[in-house]
PDB file of N, CA and C in Angstrom:
ATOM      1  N   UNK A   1      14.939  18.354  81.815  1.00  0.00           N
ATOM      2  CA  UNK A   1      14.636  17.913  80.456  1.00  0.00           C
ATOM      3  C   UNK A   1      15.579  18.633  79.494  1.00  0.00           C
ATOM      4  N   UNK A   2      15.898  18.073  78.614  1.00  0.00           N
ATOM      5  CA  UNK A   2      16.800  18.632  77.686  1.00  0.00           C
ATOM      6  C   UNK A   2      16.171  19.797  77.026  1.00  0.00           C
ATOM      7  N   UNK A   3      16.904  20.134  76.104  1.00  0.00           N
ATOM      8  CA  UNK A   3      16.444  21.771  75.179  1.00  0.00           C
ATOM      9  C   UNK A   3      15.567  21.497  74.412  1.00  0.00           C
ATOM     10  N   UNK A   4      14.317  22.392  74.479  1.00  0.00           N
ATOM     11  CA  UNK A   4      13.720  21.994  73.278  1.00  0.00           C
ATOM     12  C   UNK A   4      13.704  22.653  71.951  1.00  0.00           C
ATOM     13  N   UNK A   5      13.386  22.023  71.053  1.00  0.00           N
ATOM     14  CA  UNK A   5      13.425  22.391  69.792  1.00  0.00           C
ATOM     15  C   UNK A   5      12.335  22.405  68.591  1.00  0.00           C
ATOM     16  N   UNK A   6      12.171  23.751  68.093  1.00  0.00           N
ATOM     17  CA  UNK A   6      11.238  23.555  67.546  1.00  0.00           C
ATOM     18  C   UNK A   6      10.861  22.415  65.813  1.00  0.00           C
ATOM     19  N   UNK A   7       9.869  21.619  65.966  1.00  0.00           N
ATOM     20  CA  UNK A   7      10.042  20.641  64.855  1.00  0.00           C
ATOM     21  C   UNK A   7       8.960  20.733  63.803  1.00  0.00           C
ATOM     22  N   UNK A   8       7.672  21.277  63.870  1.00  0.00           N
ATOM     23  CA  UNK A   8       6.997  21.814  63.397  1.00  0.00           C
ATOM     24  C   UNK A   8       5.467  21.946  63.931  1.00  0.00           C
ATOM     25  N   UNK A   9       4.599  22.388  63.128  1.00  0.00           N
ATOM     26  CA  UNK A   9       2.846  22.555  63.710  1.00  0.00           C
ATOM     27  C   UNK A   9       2.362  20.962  63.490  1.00  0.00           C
ATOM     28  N   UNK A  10       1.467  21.433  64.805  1.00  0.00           N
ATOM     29  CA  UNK A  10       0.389  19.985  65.336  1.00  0.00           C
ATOM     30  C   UNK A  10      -0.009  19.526  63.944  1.00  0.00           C
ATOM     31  N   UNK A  11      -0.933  20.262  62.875  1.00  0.00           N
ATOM     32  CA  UNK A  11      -1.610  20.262  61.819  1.00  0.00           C
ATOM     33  C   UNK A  11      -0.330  19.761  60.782  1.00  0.00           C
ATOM     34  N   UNK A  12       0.769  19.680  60.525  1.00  0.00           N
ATOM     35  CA  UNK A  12       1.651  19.081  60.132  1.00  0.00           C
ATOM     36  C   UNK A  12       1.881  17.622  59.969  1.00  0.00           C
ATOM     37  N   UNK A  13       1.563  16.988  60.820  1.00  0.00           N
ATOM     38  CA  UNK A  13       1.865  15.398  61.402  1.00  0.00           C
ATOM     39  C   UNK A  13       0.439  14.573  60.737  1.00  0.00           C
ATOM     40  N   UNK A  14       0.543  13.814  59.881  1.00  0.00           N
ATOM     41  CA  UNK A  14      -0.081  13.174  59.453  1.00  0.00           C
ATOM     42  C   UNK A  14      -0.734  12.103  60.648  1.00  0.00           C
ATOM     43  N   UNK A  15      -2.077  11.515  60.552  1.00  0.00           N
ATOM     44  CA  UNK A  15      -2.062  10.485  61.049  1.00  0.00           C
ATOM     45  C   UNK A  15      -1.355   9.166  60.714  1.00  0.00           C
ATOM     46  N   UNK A  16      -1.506   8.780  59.493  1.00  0.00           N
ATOM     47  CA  UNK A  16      -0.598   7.306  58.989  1.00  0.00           C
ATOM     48  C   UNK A  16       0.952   7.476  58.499  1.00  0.00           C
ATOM     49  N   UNK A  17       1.670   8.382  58.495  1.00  0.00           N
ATOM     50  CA  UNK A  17       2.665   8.373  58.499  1.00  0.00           C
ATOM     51  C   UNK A  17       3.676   9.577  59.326  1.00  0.00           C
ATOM     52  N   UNK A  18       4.779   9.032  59.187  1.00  0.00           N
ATOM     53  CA  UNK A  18       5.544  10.063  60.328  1.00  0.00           C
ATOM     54  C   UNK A  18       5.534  11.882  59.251  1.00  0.00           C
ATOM     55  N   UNK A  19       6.321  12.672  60.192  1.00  0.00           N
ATOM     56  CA  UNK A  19       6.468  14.074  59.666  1.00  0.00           C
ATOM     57  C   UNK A  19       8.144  13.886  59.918  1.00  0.00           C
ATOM     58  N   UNK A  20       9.108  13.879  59.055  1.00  0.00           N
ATOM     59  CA  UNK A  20       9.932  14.058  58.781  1.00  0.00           C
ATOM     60  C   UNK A  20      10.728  15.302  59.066  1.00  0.00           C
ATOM     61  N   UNK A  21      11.837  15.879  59.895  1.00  0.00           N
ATOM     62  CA  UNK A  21      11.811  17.259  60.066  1.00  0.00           C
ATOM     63  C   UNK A  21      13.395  17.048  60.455  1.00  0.00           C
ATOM     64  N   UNK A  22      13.955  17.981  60.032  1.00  0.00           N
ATOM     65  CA  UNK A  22      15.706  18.330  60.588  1.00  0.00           C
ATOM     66  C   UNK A  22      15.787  19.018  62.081  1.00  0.00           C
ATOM     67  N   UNK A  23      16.028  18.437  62.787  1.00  0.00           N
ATOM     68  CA  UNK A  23      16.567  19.138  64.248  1.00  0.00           C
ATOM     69  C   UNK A  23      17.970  19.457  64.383  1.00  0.00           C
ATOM     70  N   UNK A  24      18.741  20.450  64.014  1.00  0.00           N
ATOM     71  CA  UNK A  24      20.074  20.575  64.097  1.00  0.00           C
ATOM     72  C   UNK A  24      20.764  19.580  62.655  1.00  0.00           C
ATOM     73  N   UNK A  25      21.650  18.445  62.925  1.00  0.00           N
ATOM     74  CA  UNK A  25      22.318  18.086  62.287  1.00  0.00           C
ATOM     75  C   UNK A  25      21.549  16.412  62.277  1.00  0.00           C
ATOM     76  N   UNK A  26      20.169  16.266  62.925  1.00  0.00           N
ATOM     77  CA  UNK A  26      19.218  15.101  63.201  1.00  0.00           C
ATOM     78  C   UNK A  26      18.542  15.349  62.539  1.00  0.00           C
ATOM     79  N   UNK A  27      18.077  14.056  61.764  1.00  0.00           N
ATOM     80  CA  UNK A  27      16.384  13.506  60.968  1.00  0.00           C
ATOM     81  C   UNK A  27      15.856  12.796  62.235  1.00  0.00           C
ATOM     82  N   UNK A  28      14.429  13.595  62.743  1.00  0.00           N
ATOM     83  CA  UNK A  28      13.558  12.841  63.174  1.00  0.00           C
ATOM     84  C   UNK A  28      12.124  12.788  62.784  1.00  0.00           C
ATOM     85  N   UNK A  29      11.344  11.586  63.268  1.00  0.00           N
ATOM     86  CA  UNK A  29      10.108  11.352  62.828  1.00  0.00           C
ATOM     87  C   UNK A  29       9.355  11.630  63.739  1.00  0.00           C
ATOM     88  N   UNK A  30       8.186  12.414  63.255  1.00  0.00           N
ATOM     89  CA  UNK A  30       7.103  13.212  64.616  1.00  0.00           C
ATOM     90  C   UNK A  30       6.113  12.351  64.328  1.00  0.00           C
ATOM     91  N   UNK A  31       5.294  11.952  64.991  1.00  0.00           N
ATOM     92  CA  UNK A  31       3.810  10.615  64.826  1.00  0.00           C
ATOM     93  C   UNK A  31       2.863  11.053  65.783  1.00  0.00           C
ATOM     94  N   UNK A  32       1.425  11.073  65.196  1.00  0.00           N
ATOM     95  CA  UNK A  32       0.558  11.823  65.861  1.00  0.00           C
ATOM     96  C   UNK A  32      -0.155  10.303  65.624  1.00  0.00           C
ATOM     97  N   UNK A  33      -0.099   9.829  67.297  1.00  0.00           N
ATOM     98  CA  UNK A  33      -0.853   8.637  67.705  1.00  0.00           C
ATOM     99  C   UNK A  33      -2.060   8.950  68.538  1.00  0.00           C
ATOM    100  N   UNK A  34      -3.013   8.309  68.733  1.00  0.00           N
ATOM    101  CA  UNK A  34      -4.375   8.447  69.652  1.00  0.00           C
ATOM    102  C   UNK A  34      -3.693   8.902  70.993  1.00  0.00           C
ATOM    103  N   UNK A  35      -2.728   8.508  71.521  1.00  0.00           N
ATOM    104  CA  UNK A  35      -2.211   9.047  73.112  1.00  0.00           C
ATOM    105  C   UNK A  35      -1.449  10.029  72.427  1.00  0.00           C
ATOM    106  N   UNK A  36      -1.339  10.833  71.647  1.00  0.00           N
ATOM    107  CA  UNK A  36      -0.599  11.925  71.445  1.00  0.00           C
ATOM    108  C   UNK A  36       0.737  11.902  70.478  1.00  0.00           C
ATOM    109  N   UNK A  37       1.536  13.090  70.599  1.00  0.00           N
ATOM    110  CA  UNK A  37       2.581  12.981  69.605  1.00  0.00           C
ATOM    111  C   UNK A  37       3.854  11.973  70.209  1.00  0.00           C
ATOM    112  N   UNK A  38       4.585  11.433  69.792  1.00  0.00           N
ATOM    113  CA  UNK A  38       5.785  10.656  69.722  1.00  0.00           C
ATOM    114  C   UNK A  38       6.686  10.870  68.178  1.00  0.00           C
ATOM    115  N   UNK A  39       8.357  10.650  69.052  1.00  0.00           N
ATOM    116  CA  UNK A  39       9.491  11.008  67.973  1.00  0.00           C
ATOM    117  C   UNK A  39      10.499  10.199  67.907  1.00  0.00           C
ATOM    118  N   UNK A  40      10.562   9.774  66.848  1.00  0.00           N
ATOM    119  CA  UNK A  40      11.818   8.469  66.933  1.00  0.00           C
ATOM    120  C   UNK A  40      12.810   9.753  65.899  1.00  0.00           C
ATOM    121  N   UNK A  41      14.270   8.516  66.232  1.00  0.00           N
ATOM    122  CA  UNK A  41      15.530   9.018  65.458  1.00  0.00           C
ATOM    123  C   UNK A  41      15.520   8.792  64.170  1.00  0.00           C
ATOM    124  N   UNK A  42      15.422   9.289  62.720  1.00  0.00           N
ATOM    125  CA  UNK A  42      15.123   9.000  61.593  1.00  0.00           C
ATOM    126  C   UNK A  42      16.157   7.887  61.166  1.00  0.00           C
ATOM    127  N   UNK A  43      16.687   6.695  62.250  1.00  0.00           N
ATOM    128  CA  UNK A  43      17.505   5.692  61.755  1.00  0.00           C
ATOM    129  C   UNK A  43      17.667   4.755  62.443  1.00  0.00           C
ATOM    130  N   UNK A  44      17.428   3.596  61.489  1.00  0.00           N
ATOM    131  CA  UNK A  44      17.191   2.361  61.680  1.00  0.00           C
ATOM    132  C   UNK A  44      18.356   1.523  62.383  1.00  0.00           C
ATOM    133  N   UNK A  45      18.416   0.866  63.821  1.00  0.00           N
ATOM    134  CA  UNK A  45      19.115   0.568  64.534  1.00  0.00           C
ATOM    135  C   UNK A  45      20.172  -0.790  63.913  1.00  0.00           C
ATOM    136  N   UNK A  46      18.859  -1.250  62.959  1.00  0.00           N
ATOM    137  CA  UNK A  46      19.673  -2.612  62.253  1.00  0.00           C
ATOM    138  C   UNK A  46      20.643  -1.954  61.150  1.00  0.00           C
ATOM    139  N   UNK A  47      20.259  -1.656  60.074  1.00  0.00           N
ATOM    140  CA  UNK A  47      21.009  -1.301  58.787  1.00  0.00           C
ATOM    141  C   UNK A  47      21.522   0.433  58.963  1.00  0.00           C
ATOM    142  N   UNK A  48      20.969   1.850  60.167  1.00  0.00           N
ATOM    143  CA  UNK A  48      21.227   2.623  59.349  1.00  0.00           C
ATOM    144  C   UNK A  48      20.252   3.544  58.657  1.00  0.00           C
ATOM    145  N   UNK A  49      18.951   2.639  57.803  1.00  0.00           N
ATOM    146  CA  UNK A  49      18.186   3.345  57.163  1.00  0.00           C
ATOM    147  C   UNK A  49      17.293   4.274  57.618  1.00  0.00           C
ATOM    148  N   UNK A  50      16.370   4.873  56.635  1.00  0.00           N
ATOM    149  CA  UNK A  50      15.610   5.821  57.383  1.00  0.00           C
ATOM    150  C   UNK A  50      14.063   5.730  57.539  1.00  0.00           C
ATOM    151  N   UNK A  51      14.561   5.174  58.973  1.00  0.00           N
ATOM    152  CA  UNK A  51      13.168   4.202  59.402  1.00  0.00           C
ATOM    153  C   UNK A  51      12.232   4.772  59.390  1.00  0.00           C
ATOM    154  N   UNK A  52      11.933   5.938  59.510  1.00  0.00           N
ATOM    155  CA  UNK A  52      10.646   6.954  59.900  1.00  0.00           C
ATOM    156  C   UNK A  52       9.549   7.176  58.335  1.00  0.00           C
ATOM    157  N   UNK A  53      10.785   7.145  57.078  1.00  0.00           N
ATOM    158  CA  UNK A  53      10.191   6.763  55.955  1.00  0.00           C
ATOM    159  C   UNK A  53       9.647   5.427  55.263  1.00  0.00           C
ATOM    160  N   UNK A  54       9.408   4.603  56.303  1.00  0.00           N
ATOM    161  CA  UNK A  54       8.891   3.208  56.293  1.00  0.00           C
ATOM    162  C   UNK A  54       7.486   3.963  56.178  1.00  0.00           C
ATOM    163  N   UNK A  55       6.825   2.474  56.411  1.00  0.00           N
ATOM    164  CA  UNK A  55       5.280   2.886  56.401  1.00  0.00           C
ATOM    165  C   UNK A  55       4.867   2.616  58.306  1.00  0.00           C
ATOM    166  N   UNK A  56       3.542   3.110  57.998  1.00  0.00           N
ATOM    167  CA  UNK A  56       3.106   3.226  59.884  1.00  0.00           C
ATOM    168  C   UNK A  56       2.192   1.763  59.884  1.00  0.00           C
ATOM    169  N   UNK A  57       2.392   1.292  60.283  1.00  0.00           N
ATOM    170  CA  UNK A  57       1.123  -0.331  60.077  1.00  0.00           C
ATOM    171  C   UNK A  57       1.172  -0.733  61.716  1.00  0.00           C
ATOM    172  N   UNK A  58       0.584  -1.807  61.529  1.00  0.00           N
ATOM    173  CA  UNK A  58       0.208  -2.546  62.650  1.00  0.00           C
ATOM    174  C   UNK A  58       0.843  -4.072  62.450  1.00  0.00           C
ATOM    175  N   UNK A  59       0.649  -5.198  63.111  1.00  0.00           N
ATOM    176  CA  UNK A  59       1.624  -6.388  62.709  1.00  0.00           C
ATOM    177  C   UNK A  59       0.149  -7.683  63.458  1.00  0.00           C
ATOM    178  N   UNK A  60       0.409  -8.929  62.970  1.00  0.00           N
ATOM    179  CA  UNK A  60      -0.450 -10.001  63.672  1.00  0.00           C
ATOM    180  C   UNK A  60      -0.392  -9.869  64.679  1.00  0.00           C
ATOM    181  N   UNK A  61      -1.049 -10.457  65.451  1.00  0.00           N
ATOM    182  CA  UNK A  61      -1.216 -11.053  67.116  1.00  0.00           C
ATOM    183  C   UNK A  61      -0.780 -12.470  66.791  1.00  0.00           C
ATOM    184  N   UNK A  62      -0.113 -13.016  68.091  1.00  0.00           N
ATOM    185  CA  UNK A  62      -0.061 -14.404  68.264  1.00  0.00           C
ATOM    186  C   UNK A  62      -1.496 -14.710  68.992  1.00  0.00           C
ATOM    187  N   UNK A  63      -1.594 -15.517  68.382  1.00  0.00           N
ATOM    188  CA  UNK A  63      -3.153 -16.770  68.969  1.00  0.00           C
ATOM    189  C   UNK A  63      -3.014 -18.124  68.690  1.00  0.00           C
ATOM    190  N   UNK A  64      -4.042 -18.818  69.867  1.00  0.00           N
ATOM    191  CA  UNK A  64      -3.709 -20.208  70.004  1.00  0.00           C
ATOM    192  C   UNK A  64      -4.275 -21.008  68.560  1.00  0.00           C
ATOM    193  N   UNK A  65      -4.955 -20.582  67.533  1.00  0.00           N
ATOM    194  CA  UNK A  65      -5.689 -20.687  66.672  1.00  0.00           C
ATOM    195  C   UNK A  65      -4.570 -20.734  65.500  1.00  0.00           C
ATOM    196  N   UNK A  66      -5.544 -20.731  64.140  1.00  0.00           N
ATOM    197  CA  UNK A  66      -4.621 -20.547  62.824  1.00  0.00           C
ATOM    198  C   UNK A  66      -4.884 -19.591  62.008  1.00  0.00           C
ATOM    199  N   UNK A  67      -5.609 -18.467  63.212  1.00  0.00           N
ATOM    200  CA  UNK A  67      -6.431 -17.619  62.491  1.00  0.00           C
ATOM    201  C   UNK A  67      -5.310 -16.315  62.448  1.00  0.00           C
ATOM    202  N   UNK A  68      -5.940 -15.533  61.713  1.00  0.00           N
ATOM    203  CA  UNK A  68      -5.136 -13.827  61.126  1.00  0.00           C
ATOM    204  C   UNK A  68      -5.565 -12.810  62.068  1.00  0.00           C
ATOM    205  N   UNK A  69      -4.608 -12.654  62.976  1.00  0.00           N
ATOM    206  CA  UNK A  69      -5.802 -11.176  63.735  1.00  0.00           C
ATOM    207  C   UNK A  69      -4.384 -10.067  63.220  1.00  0.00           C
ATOM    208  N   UNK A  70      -4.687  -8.785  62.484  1.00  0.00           N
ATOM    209  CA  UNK A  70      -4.316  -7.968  62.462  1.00  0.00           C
ATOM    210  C   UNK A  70      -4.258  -6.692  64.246  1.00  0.00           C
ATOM    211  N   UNK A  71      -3.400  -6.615  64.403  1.00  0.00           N
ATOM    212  CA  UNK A  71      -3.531  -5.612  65.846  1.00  0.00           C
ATOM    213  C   UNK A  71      -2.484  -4.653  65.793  1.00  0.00           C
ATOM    214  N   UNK A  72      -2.308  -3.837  66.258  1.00  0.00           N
ATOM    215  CA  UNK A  72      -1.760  -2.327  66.823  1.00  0.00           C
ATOM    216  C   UNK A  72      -1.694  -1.756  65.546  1.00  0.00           C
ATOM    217  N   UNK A  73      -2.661  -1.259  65.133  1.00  0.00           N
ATOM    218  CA  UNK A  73      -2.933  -0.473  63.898  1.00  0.00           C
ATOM    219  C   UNK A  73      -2.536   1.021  64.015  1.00  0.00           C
ATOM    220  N   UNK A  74      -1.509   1.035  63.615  1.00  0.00           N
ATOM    221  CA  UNK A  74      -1.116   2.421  63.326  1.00  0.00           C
ATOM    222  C   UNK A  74       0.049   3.061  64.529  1.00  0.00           C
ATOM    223  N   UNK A  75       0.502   1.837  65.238  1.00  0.00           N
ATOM    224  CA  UNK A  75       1.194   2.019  66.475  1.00  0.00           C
ATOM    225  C   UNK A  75       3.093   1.503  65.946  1.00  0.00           C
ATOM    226  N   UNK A  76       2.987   1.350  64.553  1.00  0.00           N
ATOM    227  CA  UNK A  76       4.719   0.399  64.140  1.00  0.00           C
ATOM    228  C   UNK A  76       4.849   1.248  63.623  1.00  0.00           C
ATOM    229  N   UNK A  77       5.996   1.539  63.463  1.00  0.00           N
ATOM    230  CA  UNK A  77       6.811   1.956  61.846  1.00  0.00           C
ATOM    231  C   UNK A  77       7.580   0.557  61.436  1.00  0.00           C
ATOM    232  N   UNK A  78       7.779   0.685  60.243  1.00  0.00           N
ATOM    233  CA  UNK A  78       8.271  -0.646  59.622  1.00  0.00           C
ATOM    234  C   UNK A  78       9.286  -0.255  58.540  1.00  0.00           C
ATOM    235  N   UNK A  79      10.683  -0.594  59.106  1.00  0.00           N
ATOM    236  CA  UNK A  79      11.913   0.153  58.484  1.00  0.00           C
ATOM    237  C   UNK A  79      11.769  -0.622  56.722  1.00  0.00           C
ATOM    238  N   UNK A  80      11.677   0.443  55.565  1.00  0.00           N
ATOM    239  CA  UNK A  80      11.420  -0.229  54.368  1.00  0.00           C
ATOM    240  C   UNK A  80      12.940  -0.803  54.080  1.00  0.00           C
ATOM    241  N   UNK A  81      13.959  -0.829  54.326  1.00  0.00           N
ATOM    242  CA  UNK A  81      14.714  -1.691  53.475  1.00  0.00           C
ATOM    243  C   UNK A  81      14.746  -3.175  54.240  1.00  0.00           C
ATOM    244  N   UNK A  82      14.053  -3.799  55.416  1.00  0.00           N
ATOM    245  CA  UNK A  82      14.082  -5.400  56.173  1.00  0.00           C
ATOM    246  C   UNK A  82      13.045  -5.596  56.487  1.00  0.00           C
ATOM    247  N   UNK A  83      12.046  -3.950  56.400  1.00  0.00           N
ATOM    248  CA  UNK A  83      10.978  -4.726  57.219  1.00  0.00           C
ATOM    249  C   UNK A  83      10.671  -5.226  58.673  1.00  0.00           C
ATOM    250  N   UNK A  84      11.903  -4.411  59.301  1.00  0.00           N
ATOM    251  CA  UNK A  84      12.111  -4.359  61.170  1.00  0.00           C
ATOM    252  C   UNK A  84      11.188  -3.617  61.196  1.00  0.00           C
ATOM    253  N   UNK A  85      10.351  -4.337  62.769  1.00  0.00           N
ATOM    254  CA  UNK A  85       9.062  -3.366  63.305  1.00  0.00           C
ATOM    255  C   UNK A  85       9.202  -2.514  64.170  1.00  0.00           C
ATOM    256  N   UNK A  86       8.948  -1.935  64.558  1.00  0.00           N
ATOM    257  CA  UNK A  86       9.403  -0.895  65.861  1.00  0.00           C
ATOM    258  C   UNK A  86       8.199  -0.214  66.436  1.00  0.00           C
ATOM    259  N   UNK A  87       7.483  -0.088  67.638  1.00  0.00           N
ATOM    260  CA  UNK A  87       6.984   0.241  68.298  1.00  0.00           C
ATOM    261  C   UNK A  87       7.011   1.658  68.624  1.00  0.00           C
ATOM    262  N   UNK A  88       5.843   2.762  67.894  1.00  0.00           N
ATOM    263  CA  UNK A  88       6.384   4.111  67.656  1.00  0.00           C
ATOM    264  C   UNK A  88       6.750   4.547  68.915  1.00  0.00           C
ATOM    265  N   UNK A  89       5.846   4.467  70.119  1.00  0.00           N
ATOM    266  CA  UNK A  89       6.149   5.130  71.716  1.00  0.00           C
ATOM    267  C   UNK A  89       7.388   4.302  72.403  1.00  0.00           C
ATOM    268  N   UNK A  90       7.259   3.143  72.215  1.00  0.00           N
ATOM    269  CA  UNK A  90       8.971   2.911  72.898  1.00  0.00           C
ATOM    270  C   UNK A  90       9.995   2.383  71.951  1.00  0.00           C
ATOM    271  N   UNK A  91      10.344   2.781  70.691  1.00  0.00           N
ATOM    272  CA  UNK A  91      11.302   2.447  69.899  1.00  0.00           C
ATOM    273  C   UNK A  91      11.576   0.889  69.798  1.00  0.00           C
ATOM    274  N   UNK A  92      11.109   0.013  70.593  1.00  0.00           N
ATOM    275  CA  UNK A  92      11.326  -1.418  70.851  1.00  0.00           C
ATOM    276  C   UNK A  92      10.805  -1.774  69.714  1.00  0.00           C
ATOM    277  N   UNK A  93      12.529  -3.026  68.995  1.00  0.00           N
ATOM    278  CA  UNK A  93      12.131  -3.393  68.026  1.00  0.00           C
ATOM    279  C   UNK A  93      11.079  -4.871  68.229  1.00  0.00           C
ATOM    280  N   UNK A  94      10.475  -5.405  68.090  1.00  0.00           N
ATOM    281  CA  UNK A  94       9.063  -6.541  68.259  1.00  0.00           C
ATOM    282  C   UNK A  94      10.021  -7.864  68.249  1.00  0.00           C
ATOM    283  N   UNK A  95      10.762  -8.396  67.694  1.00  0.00           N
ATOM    284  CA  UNK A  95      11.160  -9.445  67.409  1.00  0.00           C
ATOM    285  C   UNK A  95      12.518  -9.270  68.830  1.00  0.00           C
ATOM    286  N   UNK A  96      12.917  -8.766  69.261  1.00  0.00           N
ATOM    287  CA  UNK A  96      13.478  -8.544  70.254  1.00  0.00           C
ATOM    288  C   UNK A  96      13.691  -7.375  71.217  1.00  0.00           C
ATOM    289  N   UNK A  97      13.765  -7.253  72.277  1.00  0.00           N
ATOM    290  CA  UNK A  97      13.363  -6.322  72.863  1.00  0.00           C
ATOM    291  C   UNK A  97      14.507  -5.492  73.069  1.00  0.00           C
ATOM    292  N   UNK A  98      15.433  -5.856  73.377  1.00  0.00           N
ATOM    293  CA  UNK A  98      16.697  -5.672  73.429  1.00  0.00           C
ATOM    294  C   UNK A  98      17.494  -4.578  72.345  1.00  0.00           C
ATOM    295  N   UNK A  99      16.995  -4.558  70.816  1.00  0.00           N
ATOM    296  CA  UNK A  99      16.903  -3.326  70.051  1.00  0.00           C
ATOM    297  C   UNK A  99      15.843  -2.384  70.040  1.00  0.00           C
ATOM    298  N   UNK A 100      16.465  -1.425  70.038  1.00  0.00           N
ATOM    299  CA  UNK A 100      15.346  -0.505  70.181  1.00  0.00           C
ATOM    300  C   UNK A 100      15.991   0.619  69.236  1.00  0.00           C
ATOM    301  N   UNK A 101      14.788   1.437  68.421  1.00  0.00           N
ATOM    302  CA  UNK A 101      14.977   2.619  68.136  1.00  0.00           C
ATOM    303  C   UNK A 101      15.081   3.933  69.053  1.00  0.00           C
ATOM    304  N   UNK A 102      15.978   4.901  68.983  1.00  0.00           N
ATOM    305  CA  UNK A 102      15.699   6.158  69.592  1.00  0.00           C
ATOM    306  C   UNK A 102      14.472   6.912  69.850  1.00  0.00           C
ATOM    307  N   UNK A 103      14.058   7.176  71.207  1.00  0.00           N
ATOM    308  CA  UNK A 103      13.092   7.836  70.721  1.00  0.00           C
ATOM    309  C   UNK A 103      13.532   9.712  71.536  1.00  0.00           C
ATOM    310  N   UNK A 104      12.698   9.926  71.241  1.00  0.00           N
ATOM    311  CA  UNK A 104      13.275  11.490  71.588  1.00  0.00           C
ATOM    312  C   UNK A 104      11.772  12.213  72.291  1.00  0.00           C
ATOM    313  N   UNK A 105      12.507  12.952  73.017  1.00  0.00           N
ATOM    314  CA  UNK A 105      10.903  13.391  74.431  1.00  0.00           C
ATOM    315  C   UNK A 105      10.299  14.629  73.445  1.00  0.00           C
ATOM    316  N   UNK A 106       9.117  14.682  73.520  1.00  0.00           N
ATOM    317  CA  UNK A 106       8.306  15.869  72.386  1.00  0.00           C
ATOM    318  C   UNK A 106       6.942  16.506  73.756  1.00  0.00           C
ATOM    319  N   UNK A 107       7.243  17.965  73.724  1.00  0.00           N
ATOM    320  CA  UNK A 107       6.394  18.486  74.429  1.00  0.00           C
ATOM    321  C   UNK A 107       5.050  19.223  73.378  1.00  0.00           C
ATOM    322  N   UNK A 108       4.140  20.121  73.454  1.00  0.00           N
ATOM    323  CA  UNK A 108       3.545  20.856  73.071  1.00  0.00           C
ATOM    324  C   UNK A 108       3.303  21.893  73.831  1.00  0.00           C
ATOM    325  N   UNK A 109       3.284  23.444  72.638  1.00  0.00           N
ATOM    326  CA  UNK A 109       3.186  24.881  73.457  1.00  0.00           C
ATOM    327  C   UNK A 109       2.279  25.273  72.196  1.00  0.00           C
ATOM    328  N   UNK A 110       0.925  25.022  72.733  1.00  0.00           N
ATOM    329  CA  UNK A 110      -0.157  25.668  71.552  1.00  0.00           C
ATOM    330  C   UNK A 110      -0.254  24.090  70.869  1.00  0.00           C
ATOM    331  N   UNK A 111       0.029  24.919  69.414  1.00  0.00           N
ATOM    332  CA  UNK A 111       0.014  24.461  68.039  1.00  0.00           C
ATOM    333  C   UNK A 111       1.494  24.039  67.793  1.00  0.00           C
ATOM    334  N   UNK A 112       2.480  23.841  68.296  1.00  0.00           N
ATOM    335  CA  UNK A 112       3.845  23.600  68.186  1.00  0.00           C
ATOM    336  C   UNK A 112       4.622  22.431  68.441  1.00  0.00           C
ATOM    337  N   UNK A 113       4.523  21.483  68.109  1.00  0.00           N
ATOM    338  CA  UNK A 113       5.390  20.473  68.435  1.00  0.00           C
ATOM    339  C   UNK A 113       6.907  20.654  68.554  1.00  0.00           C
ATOM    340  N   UNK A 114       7.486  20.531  69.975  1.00  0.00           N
ATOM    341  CA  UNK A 114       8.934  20.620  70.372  1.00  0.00           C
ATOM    342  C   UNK A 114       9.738  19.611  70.286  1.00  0.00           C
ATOM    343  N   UNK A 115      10.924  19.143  70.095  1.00  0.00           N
ATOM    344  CA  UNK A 115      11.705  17.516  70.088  1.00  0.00           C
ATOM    345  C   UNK A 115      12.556  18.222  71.494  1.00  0.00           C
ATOM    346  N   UNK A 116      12.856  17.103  72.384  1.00  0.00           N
ATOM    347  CA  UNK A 116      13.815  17.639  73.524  1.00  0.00           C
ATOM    348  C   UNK A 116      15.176  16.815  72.598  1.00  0.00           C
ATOM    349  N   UNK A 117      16.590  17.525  72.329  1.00  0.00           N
ATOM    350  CA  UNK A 117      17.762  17.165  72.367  1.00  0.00           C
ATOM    351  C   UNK A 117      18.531  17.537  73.243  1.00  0.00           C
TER     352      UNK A 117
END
């Protein structure tokens, strides 16, 4: 596993939005999801931007119906300048699978959230 690095405390990481943190000469986003912490690259694969400062949401379900189901609540980031979705645990952008955001391996020692670079 690569080196780890320290990115900040558990108690740090919001639930609805990412924790923002400098690793070296990297912006990444730390996300404290129900299966635990996950870390994307603070940049957006389409434009560049800094996806992690999007908001954390969830997106529709497809159904055979004409109905609204809201689902994966709290599992996207949603890059604010297009509005690309991204899937916080595998960087996969939704509309194709084929883009994906970075994501970066995050251990815990205690109270410490680590980023592996």
């Amino acid at each position: 596993m690569a080196e780890p690095h320290f990115a900040c405390n558990v108690d740090d990481v919001p639930i609805d939005a990412a924790k923002v943190v400098k690793i070296k000469s990297l912006s990444v986003g730390i996300f404290k999801l129900s299966d635990g912490f996950h870390a994307l690259l603070n940049i957006c694969p389409h434009r560049g931007a800094a996806l992690c400062e999007g908001p954390v949401c969830g997106t529709t379900r497809a159904t055979d119906d004409q109905e609204f189901v809201y689902d994966r609540a709290g599992e996207l980031i949603r890059c604010a300048w297009h509005g690309w979705e991204f899937d916080i645990r595998s960087g996969e952008f939704l509309v194709d699978s084929r883009i994906r955001a970075r994501t970066l391996p995050i251990s815990l020692d205690g109270e410490k959230v680590f980023v592996h670079l």
